[in-house]
Protein backbone atom coordinates (compact mmCIF):
# COMPACT_ATOMS: atom_id res chain seq x y z
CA UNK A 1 34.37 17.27 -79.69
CA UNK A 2 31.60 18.61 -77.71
CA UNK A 3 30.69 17.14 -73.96
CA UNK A 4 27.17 17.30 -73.31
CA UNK A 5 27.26 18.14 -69.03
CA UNK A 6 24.46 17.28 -67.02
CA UNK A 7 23.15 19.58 -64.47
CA UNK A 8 23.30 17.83 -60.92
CA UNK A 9 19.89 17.61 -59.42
CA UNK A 10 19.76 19.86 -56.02
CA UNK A 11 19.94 17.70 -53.22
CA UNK A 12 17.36 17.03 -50.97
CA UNK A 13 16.26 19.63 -48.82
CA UNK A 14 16.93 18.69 -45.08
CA UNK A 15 14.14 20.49 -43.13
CA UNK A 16 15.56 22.04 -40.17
CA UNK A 17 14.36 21.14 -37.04
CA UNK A 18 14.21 24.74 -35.37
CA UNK A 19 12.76 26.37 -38.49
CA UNK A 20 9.52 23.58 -38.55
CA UNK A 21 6.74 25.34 -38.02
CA UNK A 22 3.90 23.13 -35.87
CA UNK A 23 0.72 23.95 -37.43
CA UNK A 24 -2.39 25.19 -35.57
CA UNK A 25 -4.44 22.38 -34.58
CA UNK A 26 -1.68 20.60 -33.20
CA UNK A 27 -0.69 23.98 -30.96
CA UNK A 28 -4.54 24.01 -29.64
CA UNK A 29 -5.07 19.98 -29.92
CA UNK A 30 -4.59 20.24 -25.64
CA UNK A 31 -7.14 23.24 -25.61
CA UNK A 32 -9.34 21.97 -27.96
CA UNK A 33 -9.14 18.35 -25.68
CA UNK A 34 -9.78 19.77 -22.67
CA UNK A 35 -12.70 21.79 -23.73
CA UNK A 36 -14.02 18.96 -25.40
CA UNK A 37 -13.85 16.43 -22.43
CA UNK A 38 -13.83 19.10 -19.58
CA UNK A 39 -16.51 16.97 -17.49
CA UNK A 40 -14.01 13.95 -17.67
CA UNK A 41 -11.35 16.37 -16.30
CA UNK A 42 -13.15 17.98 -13.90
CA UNK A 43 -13.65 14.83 -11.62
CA UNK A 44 -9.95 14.82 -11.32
CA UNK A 45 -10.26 17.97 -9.56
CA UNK A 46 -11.13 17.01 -5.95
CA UNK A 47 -9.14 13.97 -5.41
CA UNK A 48 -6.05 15.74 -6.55
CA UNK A 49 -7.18 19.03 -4.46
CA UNK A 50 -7.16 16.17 -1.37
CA UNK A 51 -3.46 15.04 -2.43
CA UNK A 52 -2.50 19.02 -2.55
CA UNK A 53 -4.36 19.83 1.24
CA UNK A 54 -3.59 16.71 3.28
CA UNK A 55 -0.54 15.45 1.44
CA UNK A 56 1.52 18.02 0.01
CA UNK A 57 1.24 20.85 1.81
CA UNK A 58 1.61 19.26 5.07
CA UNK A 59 5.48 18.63 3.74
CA UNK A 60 6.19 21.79 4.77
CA UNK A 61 5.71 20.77 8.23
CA UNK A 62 8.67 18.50 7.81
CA UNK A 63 11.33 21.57 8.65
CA UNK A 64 10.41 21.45 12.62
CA UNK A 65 12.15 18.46 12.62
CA UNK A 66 15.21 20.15 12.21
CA UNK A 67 13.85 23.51 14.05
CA UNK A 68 12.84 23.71 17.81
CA UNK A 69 8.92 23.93 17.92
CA UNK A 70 7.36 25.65 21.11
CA UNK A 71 3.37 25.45 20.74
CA UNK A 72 2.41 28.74 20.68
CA UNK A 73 5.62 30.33 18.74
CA UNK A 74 6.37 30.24 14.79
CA UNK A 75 4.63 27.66 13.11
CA UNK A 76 8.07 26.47 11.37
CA UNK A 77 10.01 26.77 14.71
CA UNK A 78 12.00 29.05 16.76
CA UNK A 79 15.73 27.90 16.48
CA UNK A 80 17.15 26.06 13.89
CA UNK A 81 18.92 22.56 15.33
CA UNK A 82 20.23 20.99 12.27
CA UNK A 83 19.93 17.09 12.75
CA UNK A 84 19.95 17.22 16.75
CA UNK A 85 16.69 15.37 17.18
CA UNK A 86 17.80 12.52 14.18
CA UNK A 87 20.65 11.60 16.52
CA UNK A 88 18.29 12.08 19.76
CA UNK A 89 15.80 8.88 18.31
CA UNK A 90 19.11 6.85 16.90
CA UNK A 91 20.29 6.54 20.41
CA UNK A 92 17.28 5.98 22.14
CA UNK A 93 16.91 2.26 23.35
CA UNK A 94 12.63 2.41 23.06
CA UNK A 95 13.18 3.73 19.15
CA UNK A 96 14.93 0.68 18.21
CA UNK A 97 12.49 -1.39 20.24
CA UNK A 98 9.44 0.03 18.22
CA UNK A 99 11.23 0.18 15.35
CA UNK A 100 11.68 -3.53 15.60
CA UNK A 101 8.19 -4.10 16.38
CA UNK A 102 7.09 -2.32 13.20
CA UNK A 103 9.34 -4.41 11.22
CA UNK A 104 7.74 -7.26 12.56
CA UNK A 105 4.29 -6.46 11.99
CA UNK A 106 4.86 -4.96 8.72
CA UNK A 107 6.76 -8.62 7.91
CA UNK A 108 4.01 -10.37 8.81
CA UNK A 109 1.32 -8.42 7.52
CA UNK A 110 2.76 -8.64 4.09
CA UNK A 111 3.59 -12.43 4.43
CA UNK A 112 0.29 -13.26 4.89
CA UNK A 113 -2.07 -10.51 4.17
CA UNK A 114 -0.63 -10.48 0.46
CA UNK A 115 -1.19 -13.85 -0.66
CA UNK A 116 -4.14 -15.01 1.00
CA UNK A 117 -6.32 -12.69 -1.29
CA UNK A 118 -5.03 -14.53 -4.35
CA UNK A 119 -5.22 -18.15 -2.85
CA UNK A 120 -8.93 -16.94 -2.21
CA UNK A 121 -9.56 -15.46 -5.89
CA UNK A 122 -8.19 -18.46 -7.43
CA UNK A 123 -10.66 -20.63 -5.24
CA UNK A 124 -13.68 -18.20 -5.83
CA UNK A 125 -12.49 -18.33 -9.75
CA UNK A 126 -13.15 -22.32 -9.56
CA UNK A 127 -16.27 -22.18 -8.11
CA UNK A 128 -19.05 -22.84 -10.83
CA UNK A 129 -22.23 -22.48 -8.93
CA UNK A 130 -22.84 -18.71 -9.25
CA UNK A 131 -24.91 -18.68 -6.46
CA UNK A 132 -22.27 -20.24 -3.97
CA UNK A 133 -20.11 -17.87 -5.79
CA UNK A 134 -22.12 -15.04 -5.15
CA UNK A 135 -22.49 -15.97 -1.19
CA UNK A 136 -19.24 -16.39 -0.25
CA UNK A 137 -17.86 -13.07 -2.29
CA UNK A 138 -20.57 -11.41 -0.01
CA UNK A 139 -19.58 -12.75 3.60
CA UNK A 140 -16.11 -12.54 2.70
CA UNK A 141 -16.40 -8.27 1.54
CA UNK A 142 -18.66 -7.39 4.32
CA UNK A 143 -16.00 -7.09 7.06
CA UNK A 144 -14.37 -4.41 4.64
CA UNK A 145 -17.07 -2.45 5.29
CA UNK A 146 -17.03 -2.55 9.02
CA UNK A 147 -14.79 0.35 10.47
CA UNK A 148 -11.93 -0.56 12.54
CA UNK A 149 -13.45 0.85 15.79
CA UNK A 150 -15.93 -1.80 14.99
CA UNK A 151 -13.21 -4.36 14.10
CA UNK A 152 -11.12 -3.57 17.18
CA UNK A 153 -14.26 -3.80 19.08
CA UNK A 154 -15.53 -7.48 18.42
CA UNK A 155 -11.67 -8.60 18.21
CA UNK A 156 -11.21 -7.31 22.02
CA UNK A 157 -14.59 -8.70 23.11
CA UNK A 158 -14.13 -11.92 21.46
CA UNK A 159 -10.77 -12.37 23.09
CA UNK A 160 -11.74 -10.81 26.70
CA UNK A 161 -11.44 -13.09 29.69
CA UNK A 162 -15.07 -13.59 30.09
CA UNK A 163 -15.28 -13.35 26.06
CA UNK A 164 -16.36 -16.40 23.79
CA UNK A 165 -13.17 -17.81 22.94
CA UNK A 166 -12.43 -18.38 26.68
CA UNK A 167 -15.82 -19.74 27.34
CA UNK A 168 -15.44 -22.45 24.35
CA UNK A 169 -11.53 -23.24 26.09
CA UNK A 170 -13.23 -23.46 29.40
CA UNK A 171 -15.95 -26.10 27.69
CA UNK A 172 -12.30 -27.76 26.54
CA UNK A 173 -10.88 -28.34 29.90
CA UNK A 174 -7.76 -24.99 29.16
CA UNK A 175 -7.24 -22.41 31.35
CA UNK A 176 -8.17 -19.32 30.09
CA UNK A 177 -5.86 -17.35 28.03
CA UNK A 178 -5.16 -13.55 28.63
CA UNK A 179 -5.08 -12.75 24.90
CA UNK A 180 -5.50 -8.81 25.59
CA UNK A 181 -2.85 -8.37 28.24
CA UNK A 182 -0.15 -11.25 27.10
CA UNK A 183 2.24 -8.93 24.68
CA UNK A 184 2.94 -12.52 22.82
CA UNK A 185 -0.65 -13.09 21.40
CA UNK A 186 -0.36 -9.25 19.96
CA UNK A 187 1.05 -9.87 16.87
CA UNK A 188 -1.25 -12.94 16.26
CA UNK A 189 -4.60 -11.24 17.31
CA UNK A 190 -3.76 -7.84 14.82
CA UNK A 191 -2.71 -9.72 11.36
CA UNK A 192 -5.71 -12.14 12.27
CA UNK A 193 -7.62 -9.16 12.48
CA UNK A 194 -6.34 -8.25 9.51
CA UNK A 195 -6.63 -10.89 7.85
CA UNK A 196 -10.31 -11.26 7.79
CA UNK A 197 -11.04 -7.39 7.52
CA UNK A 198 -8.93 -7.24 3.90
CA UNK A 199 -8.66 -11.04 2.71
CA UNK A 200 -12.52 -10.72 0.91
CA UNK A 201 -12.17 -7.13 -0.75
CA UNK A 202 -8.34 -7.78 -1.80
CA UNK A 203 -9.98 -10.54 -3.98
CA UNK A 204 -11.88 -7.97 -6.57
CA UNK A 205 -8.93 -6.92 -8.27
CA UNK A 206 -7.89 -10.17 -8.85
CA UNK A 207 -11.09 -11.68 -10.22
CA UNK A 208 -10.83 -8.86 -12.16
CA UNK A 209 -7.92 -9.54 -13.76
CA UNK A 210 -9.17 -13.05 -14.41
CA UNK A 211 -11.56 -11.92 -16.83
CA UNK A 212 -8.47 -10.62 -19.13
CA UNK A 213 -7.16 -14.07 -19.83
CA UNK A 214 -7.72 -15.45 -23.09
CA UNK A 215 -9.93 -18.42 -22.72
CA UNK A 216 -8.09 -19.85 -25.68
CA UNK A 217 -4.70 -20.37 -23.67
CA UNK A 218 -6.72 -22.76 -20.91
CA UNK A 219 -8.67 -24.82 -24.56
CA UNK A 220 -4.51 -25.02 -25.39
CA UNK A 221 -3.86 -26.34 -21.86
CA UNK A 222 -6.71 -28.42 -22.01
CA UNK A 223 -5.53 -29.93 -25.02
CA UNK A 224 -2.00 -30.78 -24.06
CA UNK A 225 -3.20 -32.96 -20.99
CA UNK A 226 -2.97 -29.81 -18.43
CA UNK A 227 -4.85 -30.67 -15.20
CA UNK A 228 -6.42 -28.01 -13.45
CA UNK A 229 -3.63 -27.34 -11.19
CA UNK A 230 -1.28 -26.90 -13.57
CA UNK A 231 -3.56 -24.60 -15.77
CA UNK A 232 -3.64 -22.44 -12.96
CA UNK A 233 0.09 -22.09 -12.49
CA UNK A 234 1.20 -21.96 -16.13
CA UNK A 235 -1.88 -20.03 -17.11
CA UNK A 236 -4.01 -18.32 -14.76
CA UNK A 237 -1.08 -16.98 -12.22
CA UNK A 238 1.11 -15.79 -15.27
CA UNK A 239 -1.67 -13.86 -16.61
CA UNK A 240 -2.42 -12.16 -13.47
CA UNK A 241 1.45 -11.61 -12.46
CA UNK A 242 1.15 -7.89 -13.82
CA UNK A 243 -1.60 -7.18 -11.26
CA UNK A 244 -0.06 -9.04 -8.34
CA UNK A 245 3.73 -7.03 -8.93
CA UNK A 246 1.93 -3.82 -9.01
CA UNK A 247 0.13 -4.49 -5.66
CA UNK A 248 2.84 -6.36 -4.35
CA UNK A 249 5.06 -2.53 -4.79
CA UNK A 250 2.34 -0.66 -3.20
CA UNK A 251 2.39 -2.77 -0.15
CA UNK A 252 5.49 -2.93 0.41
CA UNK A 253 5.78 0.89 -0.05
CA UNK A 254 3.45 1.17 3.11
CA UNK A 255 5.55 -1.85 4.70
CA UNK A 256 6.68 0.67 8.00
CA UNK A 257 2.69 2.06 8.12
CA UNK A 258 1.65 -0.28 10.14
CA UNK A 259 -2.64 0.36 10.94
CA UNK A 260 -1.60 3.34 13.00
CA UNK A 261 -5.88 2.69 13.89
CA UNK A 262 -5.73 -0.84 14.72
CA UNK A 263 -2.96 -0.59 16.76
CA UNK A 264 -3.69 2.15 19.14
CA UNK A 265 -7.00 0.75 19.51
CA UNK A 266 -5.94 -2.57 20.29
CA UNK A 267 -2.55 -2.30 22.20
CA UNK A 268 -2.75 -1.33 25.95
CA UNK A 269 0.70 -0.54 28.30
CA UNK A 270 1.00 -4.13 29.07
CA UNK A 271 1.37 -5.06 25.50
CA UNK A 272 3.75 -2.43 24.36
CA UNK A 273 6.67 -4.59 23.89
CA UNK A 274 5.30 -6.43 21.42
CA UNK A 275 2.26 -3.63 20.05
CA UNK A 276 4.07 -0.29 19.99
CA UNK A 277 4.84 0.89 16.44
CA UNK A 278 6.77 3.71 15.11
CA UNK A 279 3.31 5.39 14.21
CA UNK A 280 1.80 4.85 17.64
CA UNK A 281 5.08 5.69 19.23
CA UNK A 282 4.86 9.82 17.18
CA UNK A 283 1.43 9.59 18.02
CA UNK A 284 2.06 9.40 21.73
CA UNK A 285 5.90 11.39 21.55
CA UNK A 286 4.00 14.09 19.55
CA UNK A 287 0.15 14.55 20.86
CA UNK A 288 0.58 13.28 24.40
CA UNK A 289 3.74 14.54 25.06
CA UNK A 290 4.03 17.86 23.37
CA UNK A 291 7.54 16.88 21.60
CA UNK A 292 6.76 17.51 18.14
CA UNK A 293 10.12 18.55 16.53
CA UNK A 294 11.29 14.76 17.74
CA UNK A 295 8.21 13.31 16.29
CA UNK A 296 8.62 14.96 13.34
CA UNK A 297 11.89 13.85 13.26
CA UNK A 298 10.87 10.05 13.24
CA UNK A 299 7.93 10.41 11.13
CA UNK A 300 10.40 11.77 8.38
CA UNK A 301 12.72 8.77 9.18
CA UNK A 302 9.82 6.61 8.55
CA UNK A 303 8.66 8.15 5.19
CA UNK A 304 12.27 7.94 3.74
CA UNK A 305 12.64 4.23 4.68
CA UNK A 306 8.89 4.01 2.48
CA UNK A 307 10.62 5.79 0.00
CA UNK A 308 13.48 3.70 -0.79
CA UNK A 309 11.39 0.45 -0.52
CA UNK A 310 8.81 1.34 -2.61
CA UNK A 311 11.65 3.20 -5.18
CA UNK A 312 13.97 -0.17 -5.05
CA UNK A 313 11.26 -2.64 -4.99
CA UNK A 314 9.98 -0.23 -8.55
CA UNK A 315 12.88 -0.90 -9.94
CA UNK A 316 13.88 -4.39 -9.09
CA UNK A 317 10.45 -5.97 -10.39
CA UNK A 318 11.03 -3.60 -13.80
CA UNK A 319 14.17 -5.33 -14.13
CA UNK A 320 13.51 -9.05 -13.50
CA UNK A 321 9.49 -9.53 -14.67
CA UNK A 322 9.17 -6.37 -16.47
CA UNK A 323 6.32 -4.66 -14.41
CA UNK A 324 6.77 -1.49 -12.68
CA UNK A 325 4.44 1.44 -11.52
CA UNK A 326 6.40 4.00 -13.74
């Protein structure tokens, strides 16, 4: 009896990983990119040239603050201190002090500064007379333009004793008000300021974003009974959300750089108590006082607290709404 035997087919060949060989055009495809879209490349060149000369090189600077600088001497410092100046600013009373006051402006800045660009956008975004439309966007962006010296010259003449807001309290029957010298009108006068300097242009991005909605979730609205109101908040601010989380991160990653500009322009000795910032206060530690190794010292204090906000703040919005900057 004969038994007919099958030969087993070979089994399939498993390609190994180390012995694929990546063919040409997907070795050059960077090379052949790069050639082929070299002008769009090549305006990336200066802005990240600025981030390499006045952001990433000037890290390096960050060793005095753990070296003793003489001006003069070694450009990285003459003696190496270890964290002698980091305690020095922990127990000094007037580092707390500022760094209170920054906390406080910074709060308040991003309490009000933040939203009031979105209330506006959503206003603008109901407005259905172009030309209205067009007016207000206009008046609203022009103080953008303005430069702070400009900004922190009309605020200090507008408040000044003999300035117009005393003359119309005067026409009231008040007293008139010290604004620039009273340290309790500081923090009002600067996110006022600020206010109407960054309330206008912090609306393009939004009405920007408006555009991306689909018009055929507000007909769906529309249809259910939705009111304008509530087409807003179940339409319009979801659809948006993405773009207010990712500039919600970036300010709060500048929370503790408070208008280093605004300030010092604004604040006077009489007002420090209130006005002086952690900026202002390495500004005046550093340049007027020749102590750079301690300024140092609390400027790198200040960029690691803007580190961890802006890292935790990252990470808690990818975990509850899903939007993050990486």
């Amino acid at each position: 009896m004969s038994t007919s035997i099958k030969s087993a087919s070979p089994p399939p060949s498993v390609e190994d990983p180390q012995t694929r060989v990546t063919p040409p055009a997907a070795r050059g495809g960077w090379r052949r990119t790069l050639r082929r879209d070299w002008q769009l490349y090549s305006l990336a060149v200066l802005p990240l040239l600025f981030f390499l000369v006045f952001r990433y090189l000037p890290m390096i600077g960050n060793v005095i603050a753990f070296r003793r600088f003489e001006p003069g001497g070694s450009m990285f410092g003459e003696d190496w201190v270890g964290l002698r100046y980091v305690r020095m600013f922990l127990s000094d009373p007037t580092f707390w002090q500022v760094f209170r006051n920054t906390l406080w402006l910074g709060g308040l800045t991003l309490v009000f500064c933040f939203p009031i660009p979105i209330v506006l956008a959503l206003l603008l975004n109901e407005v259905r007379r172009r030309s209205l439309k067009r007016f207000v966007q206009s008046v609203s962006y022009l103080p953008h333009f303005l430069s702070i010296v400009i900004v922190a010259g009309l605020t200090l003449q507008m408040l000044a004793t003999d300035g117009p807001v005393n003359h119309a309290l005067g026409w009231l029957g008040h007293d008139e008000v010290r604004f620039i010298q009273e340290p309790g009108w500081f923090r009002t006068i600067y996110v006022g300021s600020e206010i109407w300097q960054t309330a206008g242009w912090g609306t393009i991005l939004y009405l920007a974003a408006f555009t991306t909605i689909d018009e055929d979730l507000y007909e769906a609205a529309r249809i259910d009974g939705a009111n304008r109101w509530q087409q807003i908040w179940h339409v319009t601010l979801p659809g948006i959300r993405p773009t207010m989380i990712t500039l919600l991160i970036l300010n709060i990653g500048t929370f503790m750089a408070v208008g280093f500009e605004k300030v010092l322009l604004l604040y006077n000795p009489l007002t420090y108590p209130t006005a002086d910032v952690i900026s202002t206060y390495v500004y005046r530690t550093g340049v007027e006082s020749n102590s750079f190794s301690y300024a140092a010292a609390i400027g790198l204090f200040e960029a690691v607290i803007g580190l961890v906000l802006i890292t935790s703040a990252n990470t808690l919005s990818r975990r509850t709404v899903g939007t993050s900057l990486w």
